[in-house]
Protein backbone atom coordinates (compact mmCIF):
# COMPACT_ATOMS: atom_id res chain seq x y z
CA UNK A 1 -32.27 5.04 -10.74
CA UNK A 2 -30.51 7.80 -9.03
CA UNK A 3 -26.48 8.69 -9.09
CA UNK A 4 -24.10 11.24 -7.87
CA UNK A 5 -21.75 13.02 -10.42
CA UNK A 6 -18.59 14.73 -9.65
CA UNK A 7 -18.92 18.00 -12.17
CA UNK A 8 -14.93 18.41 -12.41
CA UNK A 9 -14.09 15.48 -13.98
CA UNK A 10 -17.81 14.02 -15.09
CA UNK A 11 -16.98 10.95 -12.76
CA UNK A 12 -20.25 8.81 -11.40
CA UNK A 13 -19.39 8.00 -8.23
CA UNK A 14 -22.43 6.16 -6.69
CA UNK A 15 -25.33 4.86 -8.77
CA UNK A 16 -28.63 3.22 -6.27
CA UNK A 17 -26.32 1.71 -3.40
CA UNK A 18 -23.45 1.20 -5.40
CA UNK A 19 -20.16 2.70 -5.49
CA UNK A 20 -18.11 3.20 -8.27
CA UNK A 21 -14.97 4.57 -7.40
CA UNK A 22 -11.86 3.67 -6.15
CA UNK A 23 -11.59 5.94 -3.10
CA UNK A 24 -13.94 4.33 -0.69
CA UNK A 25 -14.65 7.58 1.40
CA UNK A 26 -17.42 8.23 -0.77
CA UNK A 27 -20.48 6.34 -0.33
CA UNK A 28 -24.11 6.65 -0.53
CA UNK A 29 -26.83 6.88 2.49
CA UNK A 30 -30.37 5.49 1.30
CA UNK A 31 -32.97 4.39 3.76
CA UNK A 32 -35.06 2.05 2.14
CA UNK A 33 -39.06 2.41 0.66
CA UNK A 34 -37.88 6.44 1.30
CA UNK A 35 -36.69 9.25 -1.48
CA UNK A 36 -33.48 10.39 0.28
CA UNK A 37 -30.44 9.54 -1.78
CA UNK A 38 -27.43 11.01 0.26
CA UNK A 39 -24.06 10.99 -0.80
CA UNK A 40 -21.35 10.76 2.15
CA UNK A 41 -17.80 11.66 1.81
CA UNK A 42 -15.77 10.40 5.13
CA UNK A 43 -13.09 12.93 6.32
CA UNK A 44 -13.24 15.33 3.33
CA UNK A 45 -10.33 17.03 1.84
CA UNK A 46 -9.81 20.64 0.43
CA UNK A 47 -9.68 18.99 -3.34
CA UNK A 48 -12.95 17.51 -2.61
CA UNK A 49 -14.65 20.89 -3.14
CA UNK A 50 -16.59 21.66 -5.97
CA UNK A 51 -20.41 21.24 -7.90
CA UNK A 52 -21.86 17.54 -6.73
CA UNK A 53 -25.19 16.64 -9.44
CA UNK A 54 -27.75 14.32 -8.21
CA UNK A 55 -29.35 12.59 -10.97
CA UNK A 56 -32.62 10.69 -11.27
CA UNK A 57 -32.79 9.01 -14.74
CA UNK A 58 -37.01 9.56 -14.79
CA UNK A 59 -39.04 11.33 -17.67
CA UNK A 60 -38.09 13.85 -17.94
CA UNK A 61 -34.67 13.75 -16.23
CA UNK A 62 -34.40 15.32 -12.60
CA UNK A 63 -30.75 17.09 -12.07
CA UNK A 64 -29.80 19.11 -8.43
CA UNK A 65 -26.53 20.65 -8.55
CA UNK A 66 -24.98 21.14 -5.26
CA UNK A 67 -22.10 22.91 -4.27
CA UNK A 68 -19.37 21.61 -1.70
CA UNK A 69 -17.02 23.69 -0.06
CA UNK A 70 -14.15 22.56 2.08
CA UNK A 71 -12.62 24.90 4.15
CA UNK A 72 -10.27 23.04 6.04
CA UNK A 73 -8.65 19.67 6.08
CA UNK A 74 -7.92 16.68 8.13
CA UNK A 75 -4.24 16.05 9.50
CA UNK A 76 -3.28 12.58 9.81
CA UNK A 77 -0.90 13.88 12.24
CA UNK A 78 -3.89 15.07 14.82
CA UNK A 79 -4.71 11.30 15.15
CA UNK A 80 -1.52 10.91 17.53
CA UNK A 81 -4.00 12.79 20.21
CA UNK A 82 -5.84 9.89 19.93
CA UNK A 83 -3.76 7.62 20.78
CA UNK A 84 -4.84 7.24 24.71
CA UNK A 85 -8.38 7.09 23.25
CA UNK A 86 -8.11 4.06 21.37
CA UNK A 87 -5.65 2.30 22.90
CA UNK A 88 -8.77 1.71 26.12
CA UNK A 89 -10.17 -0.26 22.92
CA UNK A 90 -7.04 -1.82 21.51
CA UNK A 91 -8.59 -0.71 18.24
CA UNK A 92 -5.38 -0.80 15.94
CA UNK A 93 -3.92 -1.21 12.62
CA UNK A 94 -0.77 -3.08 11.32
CA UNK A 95 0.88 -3.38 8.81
CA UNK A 96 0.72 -7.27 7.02
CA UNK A 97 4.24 -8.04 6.26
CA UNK A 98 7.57 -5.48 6.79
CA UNK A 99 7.25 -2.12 7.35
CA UNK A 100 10.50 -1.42 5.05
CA UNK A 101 9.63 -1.95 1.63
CA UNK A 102 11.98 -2.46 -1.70
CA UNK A 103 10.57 -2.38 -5.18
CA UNK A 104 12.31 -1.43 -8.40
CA UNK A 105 10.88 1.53 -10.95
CA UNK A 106 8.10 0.32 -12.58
CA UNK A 107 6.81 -2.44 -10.94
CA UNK A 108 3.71 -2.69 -8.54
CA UNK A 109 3.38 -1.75 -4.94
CA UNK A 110 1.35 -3.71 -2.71
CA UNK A 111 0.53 -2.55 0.63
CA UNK A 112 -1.94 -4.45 3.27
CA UNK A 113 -2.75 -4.19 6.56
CA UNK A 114 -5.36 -5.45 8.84
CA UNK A 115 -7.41 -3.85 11.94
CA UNK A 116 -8.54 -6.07 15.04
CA UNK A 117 -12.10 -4.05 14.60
CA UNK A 118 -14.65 -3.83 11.91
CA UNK A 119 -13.55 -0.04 10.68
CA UNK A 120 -15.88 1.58 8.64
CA UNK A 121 -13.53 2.98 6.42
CA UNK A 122 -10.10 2.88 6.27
CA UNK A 123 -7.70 5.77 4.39
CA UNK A 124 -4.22 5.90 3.30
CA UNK A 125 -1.84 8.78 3.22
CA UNK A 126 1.44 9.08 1.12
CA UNK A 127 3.45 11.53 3.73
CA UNK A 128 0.96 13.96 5.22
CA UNK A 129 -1.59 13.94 1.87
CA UNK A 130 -4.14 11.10 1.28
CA UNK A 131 -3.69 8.92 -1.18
CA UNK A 132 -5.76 10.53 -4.71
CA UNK A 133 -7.04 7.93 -6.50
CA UNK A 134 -8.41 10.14 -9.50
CA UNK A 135 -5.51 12.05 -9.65
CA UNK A 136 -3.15 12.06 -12.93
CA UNK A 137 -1.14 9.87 -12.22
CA UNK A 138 -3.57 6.89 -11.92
CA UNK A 139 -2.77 2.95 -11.79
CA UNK A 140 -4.38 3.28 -8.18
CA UNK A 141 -6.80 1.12 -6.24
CA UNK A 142 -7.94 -0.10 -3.15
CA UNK A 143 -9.58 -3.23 -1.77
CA UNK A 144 -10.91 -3.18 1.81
CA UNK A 145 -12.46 -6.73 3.09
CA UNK A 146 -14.20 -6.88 6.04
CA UNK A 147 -13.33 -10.63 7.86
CA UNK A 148 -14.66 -12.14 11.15
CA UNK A 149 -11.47 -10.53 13.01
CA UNK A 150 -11.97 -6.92 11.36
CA UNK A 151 -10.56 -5.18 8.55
CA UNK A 152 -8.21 -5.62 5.98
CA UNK A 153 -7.03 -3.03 3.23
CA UNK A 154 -4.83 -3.54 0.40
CA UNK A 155 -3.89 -0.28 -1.45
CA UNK A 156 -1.46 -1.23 -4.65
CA UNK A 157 0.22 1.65 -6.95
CA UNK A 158 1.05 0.25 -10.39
CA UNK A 159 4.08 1.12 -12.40
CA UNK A 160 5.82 2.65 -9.43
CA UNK A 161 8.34 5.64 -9.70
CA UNK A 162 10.61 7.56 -7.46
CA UNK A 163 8.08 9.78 -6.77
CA UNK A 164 6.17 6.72 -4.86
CA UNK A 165 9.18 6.60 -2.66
CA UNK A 166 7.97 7.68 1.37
CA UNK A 167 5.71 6.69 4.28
CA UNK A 168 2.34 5.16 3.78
CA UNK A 169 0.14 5.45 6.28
CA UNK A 170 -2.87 2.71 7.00
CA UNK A 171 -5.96 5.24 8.56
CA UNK A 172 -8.94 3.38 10.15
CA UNK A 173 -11.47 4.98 11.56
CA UNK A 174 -11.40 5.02 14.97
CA UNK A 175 -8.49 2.70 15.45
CA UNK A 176 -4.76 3.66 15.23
CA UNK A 177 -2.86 3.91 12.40
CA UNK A 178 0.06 1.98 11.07
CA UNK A 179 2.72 3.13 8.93
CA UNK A 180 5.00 0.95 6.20
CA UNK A 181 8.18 3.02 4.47
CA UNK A 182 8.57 2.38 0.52
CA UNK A 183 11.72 2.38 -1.24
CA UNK A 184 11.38 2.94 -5.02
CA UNK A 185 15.34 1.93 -6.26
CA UNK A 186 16.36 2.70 -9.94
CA UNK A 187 17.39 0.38 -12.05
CA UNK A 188 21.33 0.57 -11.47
CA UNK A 189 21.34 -0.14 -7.49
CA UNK A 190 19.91 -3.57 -7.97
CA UNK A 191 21.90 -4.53 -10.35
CA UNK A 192 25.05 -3.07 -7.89
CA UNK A 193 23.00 -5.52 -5.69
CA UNK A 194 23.52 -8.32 -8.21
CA UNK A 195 27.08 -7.33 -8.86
CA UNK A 196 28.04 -7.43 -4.69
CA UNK A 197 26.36 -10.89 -4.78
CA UNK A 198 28.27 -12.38 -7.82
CA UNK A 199 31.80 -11.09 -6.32
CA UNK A 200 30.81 -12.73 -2.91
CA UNK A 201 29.61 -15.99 -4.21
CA UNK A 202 33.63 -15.62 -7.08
CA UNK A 203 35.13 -15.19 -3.75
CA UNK A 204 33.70 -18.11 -1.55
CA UNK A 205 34.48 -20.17 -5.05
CA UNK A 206 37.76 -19.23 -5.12
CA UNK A 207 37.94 -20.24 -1.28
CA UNK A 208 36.61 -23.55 -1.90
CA UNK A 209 39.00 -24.27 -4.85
CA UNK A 210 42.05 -23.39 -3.31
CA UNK A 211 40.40 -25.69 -0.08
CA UNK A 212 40.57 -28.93 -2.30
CA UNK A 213 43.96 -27.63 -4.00
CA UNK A 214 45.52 -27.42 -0.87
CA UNK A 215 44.12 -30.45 0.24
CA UNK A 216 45.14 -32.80 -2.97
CA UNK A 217 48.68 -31.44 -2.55
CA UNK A 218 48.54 -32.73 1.31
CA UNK A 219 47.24 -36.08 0.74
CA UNK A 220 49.79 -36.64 -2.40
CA UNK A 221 52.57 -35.53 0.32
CA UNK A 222 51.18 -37.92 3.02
CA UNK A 223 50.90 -40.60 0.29
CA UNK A 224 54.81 -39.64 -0.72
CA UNK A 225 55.72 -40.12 3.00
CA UNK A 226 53.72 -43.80 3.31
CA UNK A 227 55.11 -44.85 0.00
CA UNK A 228 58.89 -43.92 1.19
CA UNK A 229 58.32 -45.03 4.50
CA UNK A 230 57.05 -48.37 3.54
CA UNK A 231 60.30 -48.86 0.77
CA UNK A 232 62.25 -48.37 3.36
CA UNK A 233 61.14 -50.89 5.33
């Protein structure tokens, strides 16, 4: 059995073929009946530097630390340079659903969206910084499904705070990105929500009543006029 350890945090990230972390640029490159274990690490960031330990679990054990620097990082930003590029392929993402989000404080966000090619990874980025699924704050996770029309990638953020408030940007490789805006509201503006609703739906009540007020008092007066009208006669 052989696996790749971050040192910083003591995280396992790949063990034989499989992956066990949430940020699906790391992966592991093993051609098989052959003793190369590589560990790959699509469009690596500055924070991804740092002591790497392949491990095979054989008597005795077999460690080889190895050290990664990064030295510069990737701009989400360059990939509007592409744009001519990939749009010769139609290679795209978008976004499943609106691309203007509400959620209140605390609850979930759910993001999706789908590429018309089979990407080989897709990234997201939270303003101009990927999205850091070991960092701190945690309650992060991504699921990337590969279907018979392409890609589709759902990144959801639990227990969401103002802080998750911004752009979100859906990064496949080699297609063009697509973008979705999150609004993280506090717990007083929906209830001001609430409160504009309830004095619109008092108001169109108090329309309706003082409709069939005004209406009762008509048909009494027409009923006045028959009843005099036919006394008269």
């Amino acid at each position: 059995m052989v696996s790749w350890m971050r040192k910083r945090d003591l995280h396992i990230l790949t063990t034989n073929i499989y992956t066990y972390t949430g940020d699906q640029r790391f992966s592991v490159i093993h051609t098989p009946n052959s003793d190369d274990w590589d560990l790959k690490i699509d469009y690596a960031q500055t924070r991804d530097s740092g002591i790497y330990e392949c491990q095979v679990n054989t008597e005795p054990k077999i460690n080889l630390a190895i050290t990664l620097e990064v030295t510069a990082e990737y701009d989400v930003r360059n990939r509007n340079s592409e744009k001519q590029y990939y749009n010769s392929k139609a290679a795209r993402a978008k976004i499943i659903g609106s691309t203007e989000i509400h959620v209140k404080r605390d609850s979930t966000i759910a993001l999706a969206c789908s590429v018309n090619v089979h990407a080989s990874s897709v990234l997201w980025y939270h303003g101009s910084a990927i999205v850091d699924f070991d960092s701190l704050r945690g309650g992060i996770s991504l699921e990337t499904e590969k279907t018979e029309a392409g890609t589709t990638s759902r990144l959801m953020l639990t227990r969401a705070s103002l802080r998750d408030s911004g752009n979100y940007t859906c990064v496949p490789n080699a297609a063009i990105p697509a973008s979705v805006r999150v609004h993280v509201l506090t717990g007083e503006q929906p209830a001001a929500m609430q409160t504009s609703v309830a004095s619109i739906l008092n108001a169109s009540t108090a329309i309706i009543i003082t409709y069939f007020i005004i209406s009762e008092e008509l048909l009494l007066n027409i009923l006045s006029i028959l009843l005099i009208h036919r006394s008269s006669r």
